[in-house]
PDB file of N, CA and C in Angstrom:
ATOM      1  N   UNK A   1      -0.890  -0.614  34.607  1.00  0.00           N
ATOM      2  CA  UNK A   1      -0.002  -0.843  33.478  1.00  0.00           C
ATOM      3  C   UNK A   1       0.957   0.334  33.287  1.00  0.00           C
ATOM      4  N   UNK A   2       0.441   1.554  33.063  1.00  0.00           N
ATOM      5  CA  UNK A   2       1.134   2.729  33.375  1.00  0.00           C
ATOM      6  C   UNK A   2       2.162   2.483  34.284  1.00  0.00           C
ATOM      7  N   UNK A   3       2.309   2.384  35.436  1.00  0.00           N
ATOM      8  CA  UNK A   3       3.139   2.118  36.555  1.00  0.00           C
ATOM      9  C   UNK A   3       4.213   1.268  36.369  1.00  0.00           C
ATOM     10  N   UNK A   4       3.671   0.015  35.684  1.00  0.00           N
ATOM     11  CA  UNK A   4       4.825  -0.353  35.346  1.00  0.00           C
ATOM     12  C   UNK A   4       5.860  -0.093  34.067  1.00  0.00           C
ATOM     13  N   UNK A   5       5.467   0.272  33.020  1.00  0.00           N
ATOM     14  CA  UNK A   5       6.309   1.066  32.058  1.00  0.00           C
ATOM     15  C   UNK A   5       7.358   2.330  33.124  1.00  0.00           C
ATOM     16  N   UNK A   6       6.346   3.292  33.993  1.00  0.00           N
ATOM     17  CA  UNK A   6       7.623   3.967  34.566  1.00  0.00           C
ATOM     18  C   UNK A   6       8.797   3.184  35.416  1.00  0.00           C
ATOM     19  N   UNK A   7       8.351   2.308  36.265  1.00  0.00           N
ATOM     20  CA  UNK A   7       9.232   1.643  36.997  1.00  0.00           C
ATOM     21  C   UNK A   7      10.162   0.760  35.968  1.00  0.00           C
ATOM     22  N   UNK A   8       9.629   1.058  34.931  1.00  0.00           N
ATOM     23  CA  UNK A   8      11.076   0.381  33.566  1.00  0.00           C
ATOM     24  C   UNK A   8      11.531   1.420  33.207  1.00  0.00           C
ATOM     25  N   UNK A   9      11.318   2.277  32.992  1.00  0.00           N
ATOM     26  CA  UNK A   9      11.894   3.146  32.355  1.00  0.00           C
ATOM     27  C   UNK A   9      12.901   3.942  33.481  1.00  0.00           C
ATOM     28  N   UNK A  10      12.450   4.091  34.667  1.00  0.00           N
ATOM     29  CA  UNK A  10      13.509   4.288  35.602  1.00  0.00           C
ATOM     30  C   UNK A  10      14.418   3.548  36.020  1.00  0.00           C
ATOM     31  N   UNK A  11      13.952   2.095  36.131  1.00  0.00           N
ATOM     32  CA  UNK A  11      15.106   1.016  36.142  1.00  0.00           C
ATOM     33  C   UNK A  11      16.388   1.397  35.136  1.00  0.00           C
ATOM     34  N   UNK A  12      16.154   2.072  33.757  1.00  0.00           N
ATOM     35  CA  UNK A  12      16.667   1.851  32.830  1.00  0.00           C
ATOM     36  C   UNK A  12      17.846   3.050  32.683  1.00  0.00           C
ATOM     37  N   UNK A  13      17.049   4.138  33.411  1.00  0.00           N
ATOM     38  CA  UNK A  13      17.663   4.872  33.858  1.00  0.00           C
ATOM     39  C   UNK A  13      18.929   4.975  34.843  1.00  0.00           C
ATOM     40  N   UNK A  14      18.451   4.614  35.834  1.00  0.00           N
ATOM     41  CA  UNK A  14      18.906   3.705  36.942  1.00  0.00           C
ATOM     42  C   UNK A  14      20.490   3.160  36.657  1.00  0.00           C
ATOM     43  N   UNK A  15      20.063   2.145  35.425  1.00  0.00           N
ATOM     44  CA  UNK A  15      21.118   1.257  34.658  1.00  0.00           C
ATOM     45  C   UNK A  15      22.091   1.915  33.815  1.00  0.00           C
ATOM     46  N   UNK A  16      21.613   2.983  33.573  1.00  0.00           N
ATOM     47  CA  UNK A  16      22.494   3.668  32.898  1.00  0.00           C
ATOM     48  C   UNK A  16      23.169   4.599  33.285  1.00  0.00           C
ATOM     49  N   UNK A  17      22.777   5.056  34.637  1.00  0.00           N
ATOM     50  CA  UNK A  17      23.622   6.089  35.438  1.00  0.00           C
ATOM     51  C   UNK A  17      24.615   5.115  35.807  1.00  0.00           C
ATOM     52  N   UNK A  18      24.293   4.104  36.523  1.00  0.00           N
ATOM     53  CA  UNK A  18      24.828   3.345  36.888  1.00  0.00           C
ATOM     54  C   UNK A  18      26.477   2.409  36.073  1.00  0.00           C
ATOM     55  N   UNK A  19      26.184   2.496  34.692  1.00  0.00           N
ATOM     56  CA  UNK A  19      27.163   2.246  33.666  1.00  0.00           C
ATOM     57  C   UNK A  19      28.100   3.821  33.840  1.00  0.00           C
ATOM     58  N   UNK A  20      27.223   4.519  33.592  1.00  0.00           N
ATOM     59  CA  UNK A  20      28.412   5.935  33.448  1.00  0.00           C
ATOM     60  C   UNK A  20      29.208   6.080  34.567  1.00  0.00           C
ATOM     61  N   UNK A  21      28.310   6.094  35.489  1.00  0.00           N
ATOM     62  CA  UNK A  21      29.324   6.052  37.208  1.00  0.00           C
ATOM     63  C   UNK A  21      30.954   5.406  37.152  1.00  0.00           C
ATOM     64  N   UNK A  22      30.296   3.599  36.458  1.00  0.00           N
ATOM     65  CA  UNK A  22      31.565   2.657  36.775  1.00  0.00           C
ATOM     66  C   UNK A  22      31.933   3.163  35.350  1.00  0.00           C
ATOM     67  N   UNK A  23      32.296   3.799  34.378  1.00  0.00           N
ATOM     68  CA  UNK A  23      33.049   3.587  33.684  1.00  0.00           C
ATOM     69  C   UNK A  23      33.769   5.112  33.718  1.00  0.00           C
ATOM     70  N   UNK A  24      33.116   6.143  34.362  1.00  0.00           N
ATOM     71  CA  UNK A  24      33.797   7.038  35.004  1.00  0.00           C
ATOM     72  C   UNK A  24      35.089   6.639  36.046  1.00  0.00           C
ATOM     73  N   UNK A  25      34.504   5.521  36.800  1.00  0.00           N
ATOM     74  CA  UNK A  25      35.450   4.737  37.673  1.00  0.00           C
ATOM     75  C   UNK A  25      36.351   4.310  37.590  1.00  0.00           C
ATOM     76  N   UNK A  26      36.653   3.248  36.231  1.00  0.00           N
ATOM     77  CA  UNK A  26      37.391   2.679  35.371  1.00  0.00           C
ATOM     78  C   UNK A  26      38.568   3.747  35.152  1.00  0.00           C
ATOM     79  N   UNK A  27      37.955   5.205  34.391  1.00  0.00           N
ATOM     80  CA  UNK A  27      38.990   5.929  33.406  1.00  0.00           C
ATOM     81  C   UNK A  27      39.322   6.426  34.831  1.00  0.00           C
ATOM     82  N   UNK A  28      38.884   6.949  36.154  1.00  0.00           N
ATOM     83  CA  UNK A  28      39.633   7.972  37.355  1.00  0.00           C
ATOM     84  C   UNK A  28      40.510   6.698  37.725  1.00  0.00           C
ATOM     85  N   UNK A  29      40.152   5.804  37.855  1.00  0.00           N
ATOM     86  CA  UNK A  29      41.566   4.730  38.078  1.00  0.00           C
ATOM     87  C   UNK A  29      42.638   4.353  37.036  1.00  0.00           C
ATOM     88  N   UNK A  30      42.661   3.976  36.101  1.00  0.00           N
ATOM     89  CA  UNK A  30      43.687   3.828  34.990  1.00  0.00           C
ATOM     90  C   UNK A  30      44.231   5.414  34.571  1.00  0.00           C
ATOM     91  N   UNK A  31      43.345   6.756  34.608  1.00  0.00           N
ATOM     92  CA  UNK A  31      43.919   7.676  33.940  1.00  0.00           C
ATOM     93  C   UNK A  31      44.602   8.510  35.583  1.00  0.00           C
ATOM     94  N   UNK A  32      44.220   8.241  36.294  1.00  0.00           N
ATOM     95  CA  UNK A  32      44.089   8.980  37.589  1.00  0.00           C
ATOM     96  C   UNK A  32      44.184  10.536  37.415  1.00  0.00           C
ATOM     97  N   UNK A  33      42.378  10.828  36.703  1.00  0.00           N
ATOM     98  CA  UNK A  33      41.991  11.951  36.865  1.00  0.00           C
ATOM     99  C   UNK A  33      40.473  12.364  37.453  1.00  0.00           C
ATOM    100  N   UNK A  34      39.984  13.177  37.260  1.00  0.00           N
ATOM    101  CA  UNK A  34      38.592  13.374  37.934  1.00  0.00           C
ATOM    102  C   UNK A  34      37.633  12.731  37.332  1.00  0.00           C
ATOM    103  N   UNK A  35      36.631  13.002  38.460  1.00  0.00           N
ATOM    104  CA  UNK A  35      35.231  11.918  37.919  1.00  0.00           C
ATOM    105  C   UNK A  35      35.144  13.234  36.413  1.00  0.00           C
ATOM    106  N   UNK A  36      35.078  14.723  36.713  1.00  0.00           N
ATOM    107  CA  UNK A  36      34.683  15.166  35.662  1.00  0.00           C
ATOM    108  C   UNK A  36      35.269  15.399  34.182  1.00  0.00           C
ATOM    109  N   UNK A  37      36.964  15.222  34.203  1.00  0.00           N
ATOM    110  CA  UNK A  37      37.705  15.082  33.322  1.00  0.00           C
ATOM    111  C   UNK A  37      37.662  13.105  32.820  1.00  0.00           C
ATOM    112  N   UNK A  38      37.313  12.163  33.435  1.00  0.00           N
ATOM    113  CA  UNK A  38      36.888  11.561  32.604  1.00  0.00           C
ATOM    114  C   UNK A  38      35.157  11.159  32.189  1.00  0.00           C
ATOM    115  N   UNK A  39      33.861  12.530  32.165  1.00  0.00           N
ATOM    116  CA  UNK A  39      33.146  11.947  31.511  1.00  0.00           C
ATOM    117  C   UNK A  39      33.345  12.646  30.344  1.00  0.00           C
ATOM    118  N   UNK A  40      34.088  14.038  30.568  1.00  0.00           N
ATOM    119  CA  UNK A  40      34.743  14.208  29.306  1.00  0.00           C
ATOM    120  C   UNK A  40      34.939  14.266  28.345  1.00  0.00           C
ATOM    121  N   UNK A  41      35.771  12.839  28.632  1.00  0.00           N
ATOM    122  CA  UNK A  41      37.111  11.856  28.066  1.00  0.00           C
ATOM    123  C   UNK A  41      35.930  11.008  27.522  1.00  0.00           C
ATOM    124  N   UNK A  42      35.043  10.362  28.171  1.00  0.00           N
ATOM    125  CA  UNK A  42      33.887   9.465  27.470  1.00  0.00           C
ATOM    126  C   UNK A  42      32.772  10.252  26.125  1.00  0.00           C
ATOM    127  N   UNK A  43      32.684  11.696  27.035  1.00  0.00           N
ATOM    128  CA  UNK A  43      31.798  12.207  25.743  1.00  0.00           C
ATOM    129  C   UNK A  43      32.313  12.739  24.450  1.00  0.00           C
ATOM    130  N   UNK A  44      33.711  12.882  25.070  1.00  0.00           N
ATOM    131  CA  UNK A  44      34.403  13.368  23.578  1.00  0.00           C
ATOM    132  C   UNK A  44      35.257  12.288  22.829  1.00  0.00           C
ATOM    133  N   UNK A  45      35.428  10.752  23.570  1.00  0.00           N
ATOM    134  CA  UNK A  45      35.361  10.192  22.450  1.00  0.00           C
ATOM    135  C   UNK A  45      34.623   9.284  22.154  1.00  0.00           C
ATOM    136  N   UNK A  46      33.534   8.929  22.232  1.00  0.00           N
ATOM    137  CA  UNK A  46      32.345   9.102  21.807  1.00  0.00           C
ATOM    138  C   UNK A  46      31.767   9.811  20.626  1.00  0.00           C
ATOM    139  N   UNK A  47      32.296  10.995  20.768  1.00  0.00           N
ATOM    140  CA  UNK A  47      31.684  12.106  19.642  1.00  0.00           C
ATOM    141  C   UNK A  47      33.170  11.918  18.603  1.00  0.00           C
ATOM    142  N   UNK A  48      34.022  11.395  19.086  1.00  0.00           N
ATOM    143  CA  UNK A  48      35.312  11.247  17.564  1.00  0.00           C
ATOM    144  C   UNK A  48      34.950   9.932  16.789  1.00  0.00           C
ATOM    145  N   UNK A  49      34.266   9.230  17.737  1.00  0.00           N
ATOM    146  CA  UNK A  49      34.339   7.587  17.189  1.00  0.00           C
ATOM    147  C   UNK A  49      32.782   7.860  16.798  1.00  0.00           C
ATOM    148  N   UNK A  50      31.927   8.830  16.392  1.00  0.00           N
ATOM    149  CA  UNK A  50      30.534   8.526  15.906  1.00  0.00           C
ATOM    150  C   UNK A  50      29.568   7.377  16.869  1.00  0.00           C
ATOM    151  N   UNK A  51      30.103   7.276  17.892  1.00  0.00           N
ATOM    152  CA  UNK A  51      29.270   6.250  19.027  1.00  0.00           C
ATOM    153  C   UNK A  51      28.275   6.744  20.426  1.00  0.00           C
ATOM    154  N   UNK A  52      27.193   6.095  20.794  1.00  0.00           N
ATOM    155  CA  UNK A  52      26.545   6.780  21.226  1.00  0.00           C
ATOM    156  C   UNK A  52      27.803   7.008  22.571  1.00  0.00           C
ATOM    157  N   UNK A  53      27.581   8.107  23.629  1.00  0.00           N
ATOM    158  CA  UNK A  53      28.068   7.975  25.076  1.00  0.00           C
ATOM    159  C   UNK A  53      27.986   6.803  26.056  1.00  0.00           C
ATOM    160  N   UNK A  54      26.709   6.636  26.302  1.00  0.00           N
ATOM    161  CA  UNK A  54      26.349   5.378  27.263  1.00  0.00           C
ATOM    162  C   UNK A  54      26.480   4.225  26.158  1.00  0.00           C
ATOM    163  N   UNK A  55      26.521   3.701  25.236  1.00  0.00           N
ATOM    164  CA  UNK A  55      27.104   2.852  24.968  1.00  0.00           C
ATOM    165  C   UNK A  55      28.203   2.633  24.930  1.00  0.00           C
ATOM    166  N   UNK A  56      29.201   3.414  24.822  1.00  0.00           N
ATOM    167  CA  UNK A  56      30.736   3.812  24.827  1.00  0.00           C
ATOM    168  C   UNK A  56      31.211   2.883  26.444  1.00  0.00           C
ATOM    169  N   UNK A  57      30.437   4.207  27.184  1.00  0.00           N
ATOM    170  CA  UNK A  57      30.460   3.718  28.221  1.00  0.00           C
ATOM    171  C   UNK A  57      29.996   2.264  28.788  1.00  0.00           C
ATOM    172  N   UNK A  58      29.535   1.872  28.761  1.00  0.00           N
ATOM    173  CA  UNK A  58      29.127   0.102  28.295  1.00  0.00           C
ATOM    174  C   UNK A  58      29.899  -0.674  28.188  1.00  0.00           C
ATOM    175  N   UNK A  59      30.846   0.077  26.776  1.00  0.00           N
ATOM    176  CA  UNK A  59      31.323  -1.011  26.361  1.00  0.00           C
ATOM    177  C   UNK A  59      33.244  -1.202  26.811  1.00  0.00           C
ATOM    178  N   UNK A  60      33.053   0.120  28.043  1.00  0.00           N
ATOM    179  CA  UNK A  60      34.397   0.120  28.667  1.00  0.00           C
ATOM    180  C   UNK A  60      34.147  -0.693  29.471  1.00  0.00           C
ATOM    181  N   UNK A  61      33.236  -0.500  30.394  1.00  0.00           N
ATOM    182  CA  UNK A  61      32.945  -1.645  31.951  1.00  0.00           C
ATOM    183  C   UNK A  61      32.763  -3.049  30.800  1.00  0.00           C
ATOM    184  N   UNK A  62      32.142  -3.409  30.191  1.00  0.00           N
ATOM    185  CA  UNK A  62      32.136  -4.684  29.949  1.00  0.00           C
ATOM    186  C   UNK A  62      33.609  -5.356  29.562  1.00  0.00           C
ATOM    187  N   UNK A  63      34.574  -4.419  28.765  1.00  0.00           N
ATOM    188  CA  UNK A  63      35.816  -5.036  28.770  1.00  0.00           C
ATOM    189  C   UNK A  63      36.680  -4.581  29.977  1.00  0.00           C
ATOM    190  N   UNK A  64      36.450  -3.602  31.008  1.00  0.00           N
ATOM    191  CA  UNK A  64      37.422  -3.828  31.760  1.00  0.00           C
ATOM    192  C   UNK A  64      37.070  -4.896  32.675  1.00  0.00           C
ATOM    193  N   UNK A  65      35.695  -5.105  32.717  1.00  0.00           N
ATOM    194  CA  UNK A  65      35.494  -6.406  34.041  1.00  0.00           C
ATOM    195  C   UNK A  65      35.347  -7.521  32.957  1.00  0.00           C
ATOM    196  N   UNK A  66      36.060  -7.584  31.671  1.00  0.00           N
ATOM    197  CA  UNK A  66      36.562  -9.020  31.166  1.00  0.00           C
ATOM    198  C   UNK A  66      35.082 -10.033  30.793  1.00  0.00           C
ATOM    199  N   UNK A  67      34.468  -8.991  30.933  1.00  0.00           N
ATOM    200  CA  UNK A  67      32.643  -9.997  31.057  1.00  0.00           C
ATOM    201  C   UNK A  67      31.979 -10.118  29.494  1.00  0.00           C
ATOM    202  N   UNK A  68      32.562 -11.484  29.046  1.00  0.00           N
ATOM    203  CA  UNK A  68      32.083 -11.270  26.962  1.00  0.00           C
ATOM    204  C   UNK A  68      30.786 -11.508  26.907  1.00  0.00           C
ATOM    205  N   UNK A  69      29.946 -11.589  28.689  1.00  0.00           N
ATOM    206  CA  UNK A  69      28.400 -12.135  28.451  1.00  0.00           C
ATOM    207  C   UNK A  69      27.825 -10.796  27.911  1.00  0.00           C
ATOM    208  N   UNK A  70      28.254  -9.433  28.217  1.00  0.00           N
ATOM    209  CA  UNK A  70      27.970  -8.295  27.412  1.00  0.00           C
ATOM    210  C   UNK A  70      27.665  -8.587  25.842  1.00  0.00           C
ATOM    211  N   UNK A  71      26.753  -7.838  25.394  1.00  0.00           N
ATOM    212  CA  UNK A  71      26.669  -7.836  23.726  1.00  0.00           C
ATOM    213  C   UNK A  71      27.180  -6.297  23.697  1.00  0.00           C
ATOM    214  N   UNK A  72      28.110  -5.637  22.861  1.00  0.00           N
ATOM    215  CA  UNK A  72      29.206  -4.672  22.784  1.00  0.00           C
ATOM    216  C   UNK A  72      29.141  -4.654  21.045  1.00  0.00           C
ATOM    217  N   UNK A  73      28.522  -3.480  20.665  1.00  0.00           N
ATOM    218  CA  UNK A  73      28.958  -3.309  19.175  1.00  0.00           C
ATOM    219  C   UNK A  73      30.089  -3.250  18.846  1.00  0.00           C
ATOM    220  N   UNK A  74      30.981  -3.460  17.235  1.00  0.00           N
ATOM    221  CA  UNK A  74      32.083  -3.356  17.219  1.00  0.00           C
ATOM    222  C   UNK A  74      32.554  -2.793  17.263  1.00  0.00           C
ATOM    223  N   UNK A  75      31.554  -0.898  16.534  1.00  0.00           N
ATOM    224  CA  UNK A  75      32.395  -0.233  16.972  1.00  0.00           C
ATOM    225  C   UNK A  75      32.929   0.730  17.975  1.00  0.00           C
ATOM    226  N   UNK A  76      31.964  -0.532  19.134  1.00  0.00           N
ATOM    227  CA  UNK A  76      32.209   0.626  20.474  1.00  0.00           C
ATOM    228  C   UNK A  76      33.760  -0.299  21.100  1.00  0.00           C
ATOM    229  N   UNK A  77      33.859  -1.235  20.368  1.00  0.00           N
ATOM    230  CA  UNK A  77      34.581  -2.240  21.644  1.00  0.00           C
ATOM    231  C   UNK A  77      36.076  -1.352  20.430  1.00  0.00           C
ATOM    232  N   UNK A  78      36.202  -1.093  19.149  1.00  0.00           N
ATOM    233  CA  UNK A  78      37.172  -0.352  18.649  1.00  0.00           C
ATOM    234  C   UNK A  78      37.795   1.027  19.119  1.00  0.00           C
ATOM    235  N   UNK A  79      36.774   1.669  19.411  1.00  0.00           N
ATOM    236  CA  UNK A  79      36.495   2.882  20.188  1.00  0.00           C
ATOM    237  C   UNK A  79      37.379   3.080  21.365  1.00  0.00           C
ATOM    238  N   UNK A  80      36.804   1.849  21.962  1.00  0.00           N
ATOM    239  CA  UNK A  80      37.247   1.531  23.534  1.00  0.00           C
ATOM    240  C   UNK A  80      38.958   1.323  23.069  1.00  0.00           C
ATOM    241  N   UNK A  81      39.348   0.158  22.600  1.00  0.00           N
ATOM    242  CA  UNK A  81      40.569  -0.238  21.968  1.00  0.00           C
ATOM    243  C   UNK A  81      41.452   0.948  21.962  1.00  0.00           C
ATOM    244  N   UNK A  82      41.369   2.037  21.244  1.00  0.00           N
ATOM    245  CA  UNK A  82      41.739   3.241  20.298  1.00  0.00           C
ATOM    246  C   UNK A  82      41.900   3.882  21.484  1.00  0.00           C
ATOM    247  N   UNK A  83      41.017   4.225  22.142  1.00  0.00           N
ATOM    248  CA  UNK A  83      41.383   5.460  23.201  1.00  0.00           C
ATOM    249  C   UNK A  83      41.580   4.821  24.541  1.00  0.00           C
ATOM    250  N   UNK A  84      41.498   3.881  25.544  1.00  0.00           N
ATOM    251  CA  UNK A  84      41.742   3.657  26.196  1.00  0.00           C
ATOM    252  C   UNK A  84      42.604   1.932  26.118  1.00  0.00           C
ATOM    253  N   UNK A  85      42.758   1.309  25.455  1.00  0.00           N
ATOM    254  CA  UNK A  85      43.307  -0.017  25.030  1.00  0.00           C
ATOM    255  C   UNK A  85      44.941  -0.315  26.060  1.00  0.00           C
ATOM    256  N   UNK A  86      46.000   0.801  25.817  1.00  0.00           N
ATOM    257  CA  UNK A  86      46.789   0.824  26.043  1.00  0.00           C
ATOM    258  C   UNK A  86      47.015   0.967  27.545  1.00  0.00           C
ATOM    259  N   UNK A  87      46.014   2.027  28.088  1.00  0.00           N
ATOM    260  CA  UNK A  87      46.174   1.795  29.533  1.00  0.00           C
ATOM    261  C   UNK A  87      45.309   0.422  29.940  1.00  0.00           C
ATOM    262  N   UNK A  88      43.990  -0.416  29.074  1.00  0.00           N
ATOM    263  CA  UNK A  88      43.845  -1.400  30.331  1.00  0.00           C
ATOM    264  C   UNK A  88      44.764  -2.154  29.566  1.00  0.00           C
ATOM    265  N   UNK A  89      45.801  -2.548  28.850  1.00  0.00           N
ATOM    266  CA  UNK A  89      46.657  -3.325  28.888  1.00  0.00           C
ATOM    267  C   UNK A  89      47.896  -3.219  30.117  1.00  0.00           C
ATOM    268  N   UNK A  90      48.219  -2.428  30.521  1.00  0.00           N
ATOM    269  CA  UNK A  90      49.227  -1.953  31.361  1.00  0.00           C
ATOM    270  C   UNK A  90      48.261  -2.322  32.809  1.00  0.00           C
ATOM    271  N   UNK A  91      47.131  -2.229  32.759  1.00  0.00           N
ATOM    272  CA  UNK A  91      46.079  -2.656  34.149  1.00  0.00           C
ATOM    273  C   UNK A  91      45.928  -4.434  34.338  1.00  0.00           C
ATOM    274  N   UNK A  92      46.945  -4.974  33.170  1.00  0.00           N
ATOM    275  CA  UNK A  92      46.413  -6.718  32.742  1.00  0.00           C
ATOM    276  C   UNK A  92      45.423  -6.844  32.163  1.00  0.00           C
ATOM    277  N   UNK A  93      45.114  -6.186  31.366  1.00  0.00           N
ATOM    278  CA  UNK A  93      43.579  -6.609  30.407  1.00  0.00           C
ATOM    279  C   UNK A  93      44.700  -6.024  28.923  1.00  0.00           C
ATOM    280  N   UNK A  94      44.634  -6.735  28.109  1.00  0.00           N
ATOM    281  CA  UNK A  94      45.091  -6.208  26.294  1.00  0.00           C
ATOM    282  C   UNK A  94      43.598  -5.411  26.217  1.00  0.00           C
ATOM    283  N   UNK A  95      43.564  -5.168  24.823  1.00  0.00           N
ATOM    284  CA  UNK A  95      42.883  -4.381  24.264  1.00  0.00           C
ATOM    285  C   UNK A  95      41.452  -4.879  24.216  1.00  0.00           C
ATOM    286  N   UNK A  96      41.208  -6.239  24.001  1.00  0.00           N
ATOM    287  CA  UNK A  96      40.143  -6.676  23.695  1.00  0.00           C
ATOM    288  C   UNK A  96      39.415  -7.581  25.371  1.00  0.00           C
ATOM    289  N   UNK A  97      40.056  -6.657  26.372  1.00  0.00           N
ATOM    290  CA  UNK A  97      39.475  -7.538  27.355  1.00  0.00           C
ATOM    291  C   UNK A  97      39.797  -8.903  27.951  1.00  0.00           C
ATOM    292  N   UNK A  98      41.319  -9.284  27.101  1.00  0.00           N
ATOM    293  CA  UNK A  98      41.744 -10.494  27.256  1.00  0.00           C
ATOM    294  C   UNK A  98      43.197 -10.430  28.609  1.00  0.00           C
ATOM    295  N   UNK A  99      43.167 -11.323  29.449  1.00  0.00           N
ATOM    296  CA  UNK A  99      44.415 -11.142  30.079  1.00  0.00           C
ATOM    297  C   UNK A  99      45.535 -10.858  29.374  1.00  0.00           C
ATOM    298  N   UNK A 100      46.293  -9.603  30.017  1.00  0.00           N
ATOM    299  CA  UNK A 100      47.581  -9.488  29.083  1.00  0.00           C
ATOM    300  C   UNK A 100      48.482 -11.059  29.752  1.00  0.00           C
ATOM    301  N   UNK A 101      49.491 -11.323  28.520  1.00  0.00           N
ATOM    302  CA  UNK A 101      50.310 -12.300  28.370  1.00  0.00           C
ATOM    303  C   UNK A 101      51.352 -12.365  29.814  1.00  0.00           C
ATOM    304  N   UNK A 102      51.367 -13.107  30.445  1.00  0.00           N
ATOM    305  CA  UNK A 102      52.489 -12.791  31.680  1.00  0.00           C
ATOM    306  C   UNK A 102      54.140 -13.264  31.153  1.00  0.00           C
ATOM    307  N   UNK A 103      54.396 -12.078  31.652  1.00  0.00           N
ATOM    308  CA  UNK A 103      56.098 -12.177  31.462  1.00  0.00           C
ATOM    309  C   UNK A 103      56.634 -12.623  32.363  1.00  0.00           C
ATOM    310  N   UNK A 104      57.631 -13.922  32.062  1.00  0.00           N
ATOM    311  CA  UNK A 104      58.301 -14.806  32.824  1.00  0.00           C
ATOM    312  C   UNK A 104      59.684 -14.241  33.337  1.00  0.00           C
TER     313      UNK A 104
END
């Protein structure tokens, strides 16, 4: 039983490196800066918006890959909006993860 609580708890781990990685990914592509100038960029705003980090982070990959099967507090998906919104709109995503509007 032991054994398996660790193999969750490392999974979980796992899952969450794994979120920071791609949403490190996200900001070095839209901001085109370093993996280390954007975790940053994640921990410090994070710490302006009162939100945890890895949820922050969360709740960037879930709106930049457009995926609403995510559950995303509001005020991480505001967070997200506020400090990064404007560049994934310019990437084709608006603010809320929605295709930007195509111009004819």
């Amino acid at each position: 039983m032991e054994l398996r609580q660790t193999d969750r708890a490392r999974d979980a781990r796992r899952g969450g490196q794994r979120r920071l990685g791609a949403a490190e990914g996200v900001l070095v592509a839209l901001r085109h800066c370093s993996l280390d100038e954007a975790f940053s960029d994640i921990v410090q705003t994070a710490k302006q918006h009162n939100v945890a980090p890895m949820e922050l982070a969360h709740g960037l990959v879930a709106i930049a890959e457009n995926d609403v099967t995510y559950d995303v507090d509001d005020a991480v998906v505001a967070a997200v909006s506020r400090a990064w919104g404007d560049l994934l709109a310019r990437s084709g995503q608006d603010r809320y993860g929605e295709p930007a509007p195509q111009s004819n």
